[in-house]
N, C-alpha and C. Protein backbone atom coordinates (compact mmCIF):
# COMPACT_ATOMS: atom_id res chain seq x y z
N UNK A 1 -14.76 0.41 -8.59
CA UNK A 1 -13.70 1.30 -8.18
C UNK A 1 -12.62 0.49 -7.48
N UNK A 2 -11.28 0.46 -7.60
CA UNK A 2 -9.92 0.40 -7.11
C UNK A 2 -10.24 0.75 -5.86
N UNK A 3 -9.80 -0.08 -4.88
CA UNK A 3 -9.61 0.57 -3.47
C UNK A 3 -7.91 0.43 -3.44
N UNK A 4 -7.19 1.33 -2.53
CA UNK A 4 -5.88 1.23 -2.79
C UNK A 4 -4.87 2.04 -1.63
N UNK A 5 -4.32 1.72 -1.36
CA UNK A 5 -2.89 1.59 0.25
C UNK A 5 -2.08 2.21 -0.47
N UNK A 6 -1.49 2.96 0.20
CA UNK A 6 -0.11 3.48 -0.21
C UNK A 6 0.70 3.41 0.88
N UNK A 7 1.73 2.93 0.97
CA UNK A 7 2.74 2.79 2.19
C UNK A 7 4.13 2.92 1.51
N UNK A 8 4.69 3.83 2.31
CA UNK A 8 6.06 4.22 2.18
C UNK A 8 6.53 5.43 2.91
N UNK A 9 8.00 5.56 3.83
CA UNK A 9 8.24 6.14 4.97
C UNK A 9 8.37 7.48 4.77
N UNK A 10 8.30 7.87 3.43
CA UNK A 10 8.37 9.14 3.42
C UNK A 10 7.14 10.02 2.61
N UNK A 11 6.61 11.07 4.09
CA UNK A 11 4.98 11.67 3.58
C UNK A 11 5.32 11.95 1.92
N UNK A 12 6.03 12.96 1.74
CA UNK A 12 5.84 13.57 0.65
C UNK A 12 5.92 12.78 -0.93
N UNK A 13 6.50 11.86 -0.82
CA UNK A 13 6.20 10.58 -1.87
C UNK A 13 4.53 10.27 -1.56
N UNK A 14 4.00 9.59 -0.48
CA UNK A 14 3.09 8.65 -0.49
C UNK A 14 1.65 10.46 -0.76
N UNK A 15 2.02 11.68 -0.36
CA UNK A 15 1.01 12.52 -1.25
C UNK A 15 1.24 12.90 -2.33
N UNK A 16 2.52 12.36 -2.98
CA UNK A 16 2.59 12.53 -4.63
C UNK A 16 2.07 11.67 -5.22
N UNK A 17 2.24 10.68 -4.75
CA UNK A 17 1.61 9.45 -5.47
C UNK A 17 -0.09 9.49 -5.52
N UNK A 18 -0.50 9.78 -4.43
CA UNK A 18 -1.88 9.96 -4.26
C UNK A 18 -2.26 11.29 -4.70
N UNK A 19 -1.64 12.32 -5.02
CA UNK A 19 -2.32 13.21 -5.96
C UNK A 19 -2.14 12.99 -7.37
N UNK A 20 -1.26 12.04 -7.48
CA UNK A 20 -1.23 11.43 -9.30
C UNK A 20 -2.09 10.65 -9.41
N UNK A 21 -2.57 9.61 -8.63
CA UNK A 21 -3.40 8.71 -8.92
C UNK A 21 -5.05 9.48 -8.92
N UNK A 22 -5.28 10.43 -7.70
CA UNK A 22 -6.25 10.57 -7.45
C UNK A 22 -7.11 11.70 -8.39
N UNK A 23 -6.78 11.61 -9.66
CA UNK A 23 -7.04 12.29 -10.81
C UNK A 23 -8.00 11.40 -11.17
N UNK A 24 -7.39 10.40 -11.44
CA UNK A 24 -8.38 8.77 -12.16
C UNK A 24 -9.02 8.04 -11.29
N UNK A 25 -10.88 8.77 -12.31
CA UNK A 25 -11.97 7.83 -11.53
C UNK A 25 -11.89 6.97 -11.33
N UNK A 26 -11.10 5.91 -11.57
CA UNK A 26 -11.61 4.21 -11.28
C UNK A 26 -10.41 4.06 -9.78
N UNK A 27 -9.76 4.91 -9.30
CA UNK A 27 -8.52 4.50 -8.14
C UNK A 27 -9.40 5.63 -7.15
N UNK A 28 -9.12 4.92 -5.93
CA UNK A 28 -9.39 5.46 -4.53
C UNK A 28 -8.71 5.26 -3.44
N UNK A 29 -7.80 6.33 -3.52
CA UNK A 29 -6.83 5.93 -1.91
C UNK A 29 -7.60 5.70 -0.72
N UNK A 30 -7.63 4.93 -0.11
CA UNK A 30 -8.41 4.51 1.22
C UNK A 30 -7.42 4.56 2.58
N UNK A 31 -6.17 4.84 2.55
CA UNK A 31 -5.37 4.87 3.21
C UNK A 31 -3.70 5.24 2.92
N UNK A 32 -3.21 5.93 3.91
CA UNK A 32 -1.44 6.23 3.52
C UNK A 32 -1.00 5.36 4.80
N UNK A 33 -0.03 4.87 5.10
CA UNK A 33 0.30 4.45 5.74
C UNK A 33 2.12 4.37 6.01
N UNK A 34 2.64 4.68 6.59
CA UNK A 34 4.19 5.03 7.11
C UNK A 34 5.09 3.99 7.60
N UNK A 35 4.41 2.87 8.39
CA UNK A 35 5.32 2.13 9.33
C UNK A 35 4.81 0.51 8.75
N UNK A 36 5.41 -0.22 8.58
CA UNK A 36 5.40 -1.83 8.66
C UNK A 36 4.12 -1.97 8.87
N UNK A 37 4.50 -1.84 10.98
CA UNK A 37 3.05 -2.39 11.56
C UNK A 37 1.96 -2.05 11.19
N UNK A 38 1.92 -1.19 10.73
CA UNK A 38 0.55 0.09 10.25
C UNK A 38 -0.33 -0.73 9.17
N UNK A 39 0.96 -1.41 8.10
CA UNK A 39 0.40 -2.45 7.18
C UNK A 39 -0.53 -3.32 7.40
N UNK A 40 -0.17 -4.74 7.97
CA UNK A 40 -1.36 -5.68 8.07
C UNK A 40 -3.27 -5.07 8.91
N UNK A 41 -2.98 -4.18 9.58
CA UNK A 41 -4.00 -3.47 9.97
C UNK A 41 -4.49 -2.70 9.16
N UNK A 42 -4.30 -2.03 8.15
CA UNK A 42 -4.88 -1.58 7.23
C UNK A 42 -5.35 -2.18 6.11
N UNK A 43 -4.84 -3.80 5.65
CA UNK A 43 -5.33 -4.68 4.99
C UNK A 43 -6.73 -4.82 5.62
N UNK A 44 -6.68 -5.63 6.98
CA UNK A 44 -8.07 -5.85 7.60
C UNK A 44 -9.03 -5.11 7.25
N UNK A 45 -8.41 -4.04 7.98
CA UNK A 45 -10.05 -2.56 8.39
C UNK A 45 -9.93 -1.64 6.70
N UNK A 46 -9.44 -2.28 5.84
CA UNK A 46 -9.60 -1.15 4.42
C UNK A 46 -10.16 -2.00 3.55
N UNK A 47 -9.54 -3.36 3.22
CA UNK A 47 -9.59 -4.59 2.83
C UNK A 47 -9.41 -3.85 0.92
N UNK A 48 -8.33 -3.26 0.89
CA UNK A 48 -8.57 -2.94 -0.17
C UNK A 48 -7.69 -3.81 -1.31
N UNK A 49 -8.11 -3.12 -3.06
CA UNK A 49 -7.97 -4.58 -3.81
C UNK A 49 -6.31 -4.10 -4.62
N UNK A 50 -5.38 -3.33 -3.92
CA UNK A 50 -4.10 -3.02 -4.42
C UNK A 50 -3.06 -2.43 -3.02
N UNK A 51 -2.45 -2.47 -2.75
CA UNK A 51 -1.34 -2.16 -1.74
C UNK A 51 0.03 -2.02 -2.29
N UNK A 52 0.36 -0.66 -2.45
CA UNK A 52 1.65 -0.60 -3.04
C UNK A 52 2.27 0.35 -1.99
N UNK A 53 3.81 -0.65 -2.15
CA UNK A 53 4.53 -0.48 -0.31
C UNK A 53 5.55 -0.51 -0.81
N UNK A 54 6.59 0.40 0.01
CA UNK A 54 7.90 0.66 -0.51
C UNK A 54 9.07 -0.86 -0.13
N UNK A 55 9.86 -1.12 -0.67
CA UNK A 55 10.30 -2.58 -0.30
C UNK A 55 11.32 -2.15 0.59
N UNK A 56 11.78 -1.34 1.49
CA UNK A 56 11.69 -1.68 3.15
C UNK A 56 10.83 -1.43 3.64
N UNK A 57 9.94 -1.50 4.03
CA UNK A 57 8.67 -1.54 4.53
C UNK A 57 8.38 -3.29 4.39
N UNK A 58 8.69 -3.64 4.06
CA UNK A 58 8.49 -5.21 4.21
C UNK A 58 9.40 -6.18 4.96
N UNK A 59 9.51 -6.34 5.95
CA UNK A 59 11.10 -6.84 6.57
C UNK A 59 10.64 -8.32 6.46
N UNK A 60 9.65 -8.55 6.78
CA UNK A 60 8.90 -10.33 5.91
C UNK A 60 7.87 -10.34 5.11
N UNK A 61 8.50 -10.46 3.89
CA UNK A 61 7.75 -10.46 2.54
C UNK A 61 6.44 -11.81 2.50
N UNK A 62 7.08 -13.24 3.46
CA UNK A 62 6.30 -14.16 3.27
C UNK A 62 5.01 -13.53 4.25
N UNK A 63 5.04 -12.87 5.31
CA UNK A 63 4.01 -12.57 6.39
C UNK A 63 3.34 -11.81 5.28
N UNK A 64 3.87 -10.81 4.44
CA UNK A 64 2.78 -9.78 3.72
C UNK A 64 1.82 -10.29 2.77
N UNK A 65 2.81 -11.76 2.05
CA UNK A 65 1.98 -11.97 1.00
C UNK A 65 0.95 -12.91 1.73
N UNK A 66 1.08 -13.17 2.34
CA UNK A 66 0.12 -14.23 3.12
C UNK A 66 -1.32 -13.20 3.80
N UNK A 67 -0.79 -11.97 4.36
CA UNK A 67 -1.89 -11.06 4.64
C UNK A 67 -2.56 -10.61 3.11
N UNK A 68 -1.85 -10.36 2.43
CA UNK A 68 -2.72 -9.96 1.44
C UNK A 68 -3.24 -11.00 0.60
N UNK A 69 -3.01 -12.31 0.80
CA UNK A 69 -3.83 -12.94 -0.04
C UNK A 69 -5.01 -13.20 0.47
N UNK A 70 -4.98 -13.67 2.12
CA UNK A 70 -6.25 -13.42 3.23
C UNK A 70 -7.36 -12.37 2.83
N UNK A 71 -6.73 -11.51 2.29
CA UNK A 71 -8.16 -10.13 1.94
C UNK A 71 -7.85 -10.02 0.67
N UNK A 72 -7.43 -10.98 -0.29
CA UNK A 72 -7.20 -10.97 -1.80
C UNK A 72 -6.88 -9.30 -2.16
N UNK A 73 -5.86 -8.64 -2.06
CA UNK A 73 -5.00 -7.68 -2.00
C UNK A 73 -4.17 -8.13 -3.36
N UNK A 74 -4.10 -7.18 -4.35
CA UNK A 74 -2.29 -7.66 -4.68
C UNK A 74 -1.51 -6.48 -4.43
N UNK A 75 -0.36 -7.15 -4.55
CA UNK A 75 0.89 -6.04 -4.14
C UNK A 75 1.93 -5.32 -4.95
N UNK A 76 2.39 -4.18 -4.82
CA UNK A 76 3.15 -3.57 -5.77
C UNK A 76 4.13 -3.13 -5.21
N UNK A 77 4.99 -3.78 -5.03
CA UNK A 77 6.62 -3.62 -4.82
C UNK A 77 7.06 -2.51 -4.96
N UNK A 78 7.62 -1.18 -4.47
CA UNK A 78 8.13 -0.07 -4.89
C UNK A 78 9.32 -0.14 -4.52
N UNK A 79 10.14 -0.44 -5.84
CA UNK A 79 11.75 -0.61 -5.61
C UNK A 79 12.48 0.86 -5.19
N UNK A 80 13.42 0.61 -4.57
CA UNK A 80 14.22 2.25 -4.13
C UNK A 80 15.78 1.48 -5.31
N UNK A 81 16.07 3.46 -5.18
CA UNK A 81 16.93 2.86 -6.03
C UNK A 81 18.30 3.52 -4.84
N UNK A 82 19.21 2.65 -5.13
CA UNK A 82 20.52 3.30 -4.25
C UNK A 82 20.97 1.81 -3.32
């Protein structure tokens, strides 16, 4: 099973996303998460194997990829558009 983060500042995206995904057996949200800081702490204590984060939510991209390679994480960029 997929363990899997969702981060991005606005609730009602990050429970759309997780009621689309959470249809399909093989994905398991293990966490939503709202703020930056909220991020690398939820890598630790979830240690899960996908993290898809809205790209402000990243204000240092080198600090994230470096946390997620620490708990072998990969990452999924969620571009905004505007």
């Amino acid at each position: 099973m997929l363990k899997m983060v969702l981060a991005d500042k606005q609730a009602i995206f990050r429970a759309g996303i997780a009621k689309v995904l959470g249809v399909e057996d093989e994905i398991r949200i293990v966490a939503q998460v709202q703020t930056s800081d909220q991020i690398p702490m939820s890598l630790e204590k979830f240690r899960p194997n996908v993290l898809a984060f809205a790209a402000n939510l990243a204000p240092n991209l080198k600090e994230l990829i470096s946390a997620a390679a620490h708990t072998k994480t990969r990452l999924i960029i969620l571009a905004e558009t505007g």
